[in-house]
N, C-alpha and C. Protein backbone atom coordinates (compact mmCIF):
# COMPACT_ATOMS: atom_id res chain seq x y z
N UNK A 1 -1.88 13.51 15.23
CA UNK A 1 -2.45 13.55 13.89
C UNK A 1 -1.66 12.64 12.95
N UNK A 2 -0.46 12.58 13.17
CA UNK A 2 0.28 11.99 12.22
C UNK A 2 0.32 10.14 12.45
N UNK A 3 -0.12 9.93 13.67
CA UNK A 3 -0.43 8.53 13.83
C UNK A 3 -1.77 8.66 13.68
N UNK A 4 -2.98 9.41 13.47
CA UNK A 4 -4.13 8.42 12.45
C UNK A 4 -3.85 8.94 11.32
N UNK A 5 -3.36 9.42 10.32
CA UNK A 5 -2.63 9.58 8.77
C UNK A 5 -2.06 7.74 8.65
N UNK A 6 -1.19 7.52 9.61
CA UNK A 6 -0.18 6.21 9.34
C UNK A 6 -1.55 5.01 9.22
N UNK A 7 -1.91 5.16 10.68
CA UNK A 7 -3.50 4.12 11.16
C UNK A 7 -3.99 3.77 9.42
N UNK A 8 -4.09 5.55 8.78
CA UNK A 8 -5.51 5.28 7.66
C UNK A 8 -4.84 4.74 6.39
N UNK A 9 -3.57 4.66 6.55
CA UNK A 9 -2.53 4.25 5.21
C UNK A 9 -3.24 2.65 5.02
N UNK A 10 -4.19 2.21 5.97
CA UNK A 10 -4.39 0.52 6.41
C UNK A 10 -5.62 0.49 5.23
N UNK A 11 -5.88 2.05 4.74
CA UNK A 11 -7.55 1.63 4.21
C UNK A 11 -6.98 1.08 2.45
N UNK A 12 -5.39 1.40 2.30
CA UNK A 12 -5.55 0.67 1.26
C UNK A 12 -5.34 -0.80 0.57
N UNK A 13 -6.07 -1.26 1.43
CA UNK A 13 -5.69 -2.41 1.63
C UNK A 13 -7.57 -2.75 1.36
N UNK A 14 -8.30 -1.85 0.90
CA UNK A 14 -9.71 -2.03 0.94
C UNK A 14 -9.86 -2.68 -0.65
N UNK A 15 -8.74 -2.18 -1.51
CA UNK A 15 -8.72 -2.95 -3.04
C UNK A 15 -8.70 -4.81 -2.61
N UNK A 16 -8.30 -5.17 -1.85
CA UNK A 16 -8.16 -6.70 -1.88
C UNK A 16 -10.19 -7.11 -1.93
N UNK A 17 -10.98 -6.17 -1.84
CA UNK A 17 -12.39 -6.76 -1.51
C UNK A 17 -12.47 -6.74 -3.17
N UNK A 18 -11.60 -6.42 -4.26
CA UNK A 18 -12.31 -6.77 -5.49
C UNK A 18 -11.75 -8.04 -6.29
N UNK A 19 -10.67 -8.64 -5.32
CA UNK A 19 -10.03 -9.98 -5.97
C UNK A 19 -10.99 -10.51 -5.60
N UNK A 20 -10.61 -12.09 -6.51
CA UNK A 20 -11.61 -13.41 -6.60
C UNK A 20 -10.27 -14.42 -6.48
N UNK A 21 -10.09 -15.00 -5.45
CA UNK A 21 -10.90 -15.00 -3.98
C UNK A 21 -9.72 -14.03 -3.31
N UNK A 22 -10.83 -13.27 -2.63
CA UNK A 22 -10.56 -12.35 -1.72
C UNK A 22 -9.23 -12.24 -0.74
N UNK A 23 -9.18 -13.65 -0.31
CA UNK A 23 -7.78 -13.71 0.18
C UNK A 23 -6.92 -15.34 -0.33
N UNK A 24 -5.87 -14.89 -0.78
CA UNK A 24 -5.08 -15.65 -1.62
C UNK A 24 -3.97 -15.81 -0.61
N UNK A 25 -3.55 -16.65 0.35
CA UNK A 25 -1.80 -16.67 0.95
C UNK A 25 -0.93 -16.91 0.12
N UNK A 26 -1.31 -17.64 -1.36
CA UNK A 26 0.07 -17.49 -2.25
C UNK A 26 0.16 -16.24 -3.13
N UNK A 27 -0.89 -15.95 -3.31
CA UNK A 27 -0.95 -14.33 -4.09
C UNK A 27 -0.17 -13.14 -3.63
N UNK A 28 0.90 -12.32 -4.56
CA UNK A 28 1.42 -11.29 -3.91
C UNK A 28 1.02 -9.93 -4.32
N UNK A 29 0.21 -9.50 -3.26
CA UNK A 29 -0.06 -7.89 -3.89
C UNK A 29 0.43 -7.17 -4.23
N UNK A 30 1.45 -7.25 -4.61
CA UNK A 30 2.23 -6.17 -5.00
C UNK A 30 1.80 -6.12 -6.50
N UNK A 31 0.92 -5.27 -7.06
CA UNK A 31 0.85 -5.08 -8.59
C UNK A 31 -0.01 -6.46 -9.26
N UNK A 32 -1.10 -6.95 -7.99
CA UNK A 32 -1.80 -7.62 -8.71
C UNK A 32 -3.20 -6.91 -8.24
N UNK A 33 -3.50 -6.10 -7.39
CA UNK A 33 -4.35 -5.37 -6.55
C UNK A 33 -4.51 -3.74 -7.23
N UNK A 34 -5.21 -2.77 -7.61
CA UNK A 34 -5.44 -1.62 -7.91
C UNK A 34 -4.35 -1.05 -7.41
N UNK A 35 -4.66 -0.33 -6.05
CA UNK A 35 -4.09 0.30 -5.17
C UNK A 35 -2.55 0.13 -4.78
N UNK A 36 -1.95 -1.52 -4.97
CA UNK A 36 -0.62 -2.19 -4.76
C UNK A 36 0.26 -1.85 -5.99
N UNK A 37 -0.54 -1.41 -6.96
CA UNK A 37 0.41 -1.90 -8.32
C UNK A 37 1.66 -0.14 -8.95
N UNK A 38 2.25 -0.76 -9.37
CA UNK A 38 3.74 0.49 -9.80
C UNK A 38 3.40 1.79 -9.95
N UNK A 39 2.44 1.69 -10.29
CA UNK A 39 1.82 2.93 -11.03
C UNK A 39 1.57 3.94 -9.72
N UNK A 40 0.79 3.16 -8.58
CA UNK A 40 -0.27 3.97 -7.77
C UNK A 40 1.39 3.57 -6.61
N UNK A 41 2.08 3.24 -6.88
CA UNK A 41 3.81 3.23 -6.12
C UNK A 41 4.61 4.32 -6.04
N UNK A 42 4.05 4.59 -7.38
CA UNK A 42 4.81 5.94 -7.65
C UNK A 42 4.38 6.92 -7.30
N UNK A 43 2.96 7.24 -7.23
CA UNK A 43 2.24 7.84 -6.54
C UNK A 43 2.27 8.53 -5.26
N UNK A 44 2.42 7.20 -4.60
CA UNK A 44 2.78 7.36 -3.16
C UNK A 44 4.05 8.20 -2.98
N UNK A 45 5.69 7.83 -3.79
CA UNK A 45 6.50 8.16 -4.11
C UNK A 45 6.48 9.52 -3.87
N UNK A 46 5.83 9.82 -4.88
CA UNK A 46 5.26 11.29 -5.28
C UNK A 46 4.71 12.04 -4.20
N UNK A 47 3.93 11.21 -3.80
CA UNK A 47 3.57 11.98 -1.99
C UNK A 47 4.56 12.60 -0.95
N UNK A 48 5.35 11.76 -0.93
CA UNK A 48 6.38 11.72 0.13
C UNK A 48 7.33 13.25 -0.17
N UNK A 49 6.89 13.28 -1.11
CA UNK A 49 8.00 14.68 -1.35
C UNK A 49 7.08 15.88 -1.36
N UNK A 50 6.10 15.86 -1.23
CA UNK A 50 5.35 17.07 -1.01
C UNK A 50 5.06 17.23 0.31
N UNK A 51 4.99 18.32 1.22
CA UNK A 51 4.87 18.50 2.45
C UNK A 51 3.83 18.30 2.90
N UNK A 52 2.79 19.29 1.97
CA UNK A 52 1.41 18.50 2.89
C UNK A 52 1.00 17.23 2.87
N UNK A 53 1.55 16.46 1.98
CA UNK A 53 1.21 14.93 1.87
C UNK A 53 2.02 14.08 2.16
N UNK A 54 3.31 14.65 2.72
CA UNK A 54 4.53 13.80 2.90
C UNK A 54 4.26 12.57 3.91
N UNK A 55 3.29 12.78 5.46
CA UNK A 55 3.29 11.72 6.14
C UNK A 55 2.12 10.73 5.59
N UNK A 56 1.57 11.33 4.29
CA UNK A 56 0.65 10.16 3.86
C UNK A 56 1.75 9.06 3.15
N UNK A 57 2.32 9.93 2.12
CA UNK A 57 3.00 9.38 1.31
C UNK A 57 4.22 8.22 1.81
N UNK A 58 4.77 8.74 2.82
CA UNK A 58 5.36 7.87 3.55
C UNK A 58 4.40 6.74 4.35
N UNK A 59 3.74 6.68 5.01
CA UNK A 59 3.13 5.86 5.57
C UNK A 59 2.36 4.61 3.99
N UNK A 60 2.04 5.26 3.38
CA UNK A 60 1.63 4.13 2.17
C UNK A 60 2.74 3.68 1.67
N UNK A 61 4.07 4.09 1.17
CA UNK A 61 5.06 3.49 1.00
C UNK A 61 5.76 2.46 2.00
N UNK A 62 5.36 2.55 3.32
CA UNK A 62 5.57 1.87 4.77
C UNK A 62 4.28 0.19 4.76
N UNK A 63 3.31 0.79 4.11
CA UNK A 63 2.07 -0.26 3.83
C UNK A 63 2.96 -1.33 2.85
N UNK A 64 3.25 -0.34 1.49
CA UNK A 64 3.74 -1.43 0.23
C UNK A 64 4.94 -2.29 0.57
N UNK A 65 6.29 -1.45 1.48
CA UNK A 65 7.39 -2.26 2.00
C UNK A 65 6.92 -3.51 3.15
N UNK A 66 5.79 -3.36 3.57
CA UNK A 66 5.04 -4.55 4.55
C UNK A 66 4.59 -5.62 3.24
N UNK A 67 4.09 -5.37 2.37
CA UNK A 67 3.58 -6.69 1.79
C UNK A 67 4.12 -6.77 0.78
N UNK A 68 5.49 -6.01 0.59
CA UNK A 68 6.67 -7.05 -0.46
C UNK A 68 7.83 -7.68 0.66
N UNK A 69 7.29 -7.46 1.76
CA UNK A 69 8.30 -8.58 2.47
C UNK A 69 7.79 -9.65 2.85
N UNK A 70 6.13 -9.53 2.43
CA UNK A 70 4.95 -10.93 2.81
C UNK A 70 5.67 -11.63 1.12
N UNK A 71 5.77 -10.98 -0.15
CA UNK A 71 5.94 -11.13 -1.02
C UNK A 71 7.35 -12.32 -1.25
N UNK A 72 7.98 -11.70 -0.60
CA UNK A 72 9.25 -12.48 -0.63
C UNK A 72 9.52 -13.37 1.07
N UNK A 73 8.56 -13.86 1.43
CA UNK A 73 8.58 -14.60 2.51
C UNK A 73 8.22 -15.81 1.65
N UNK A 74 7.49 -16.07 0.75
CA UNK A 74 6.42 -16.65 -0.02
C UNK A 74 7.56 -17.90 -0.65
């Protein structure tokens, strides 16, 4: 169960279908995307410490540390 929780952490990555253009390689999502930005970070944050939501919360915080290291590859 807890590896499709991690699997579905992938759906937020469904905010990139409302940029123009859709996929940017110099663009960094981090906080230019709905779902990527500080606010919905903290969120996740916030997940991680609650039990029933803890392996969501972790696994989306596992999503955001993946594309601030695309961020700083850049």
């Amino acid at each position: 169960m807890a590896t499709l929780i991690m699997w579905a952490c992938f759906a937020i990555d469904l905010d990139h279908l409302l940029a123009t253009p859709m996929f940017d390689p110099t663009r960094c999502s981090i906080n230019f995307h709905p779902l990527h930005s500080y606010y919905a970070i903290a969120v996740y944050a916030a997940l991680s410490f609650w039990k029933p939501s803890r392996i969501l919360g972790i696994g989306l915080l596992i999503h955001i540390l993946a594309d601030s290291v695309d961020c700083l590859m850049m």
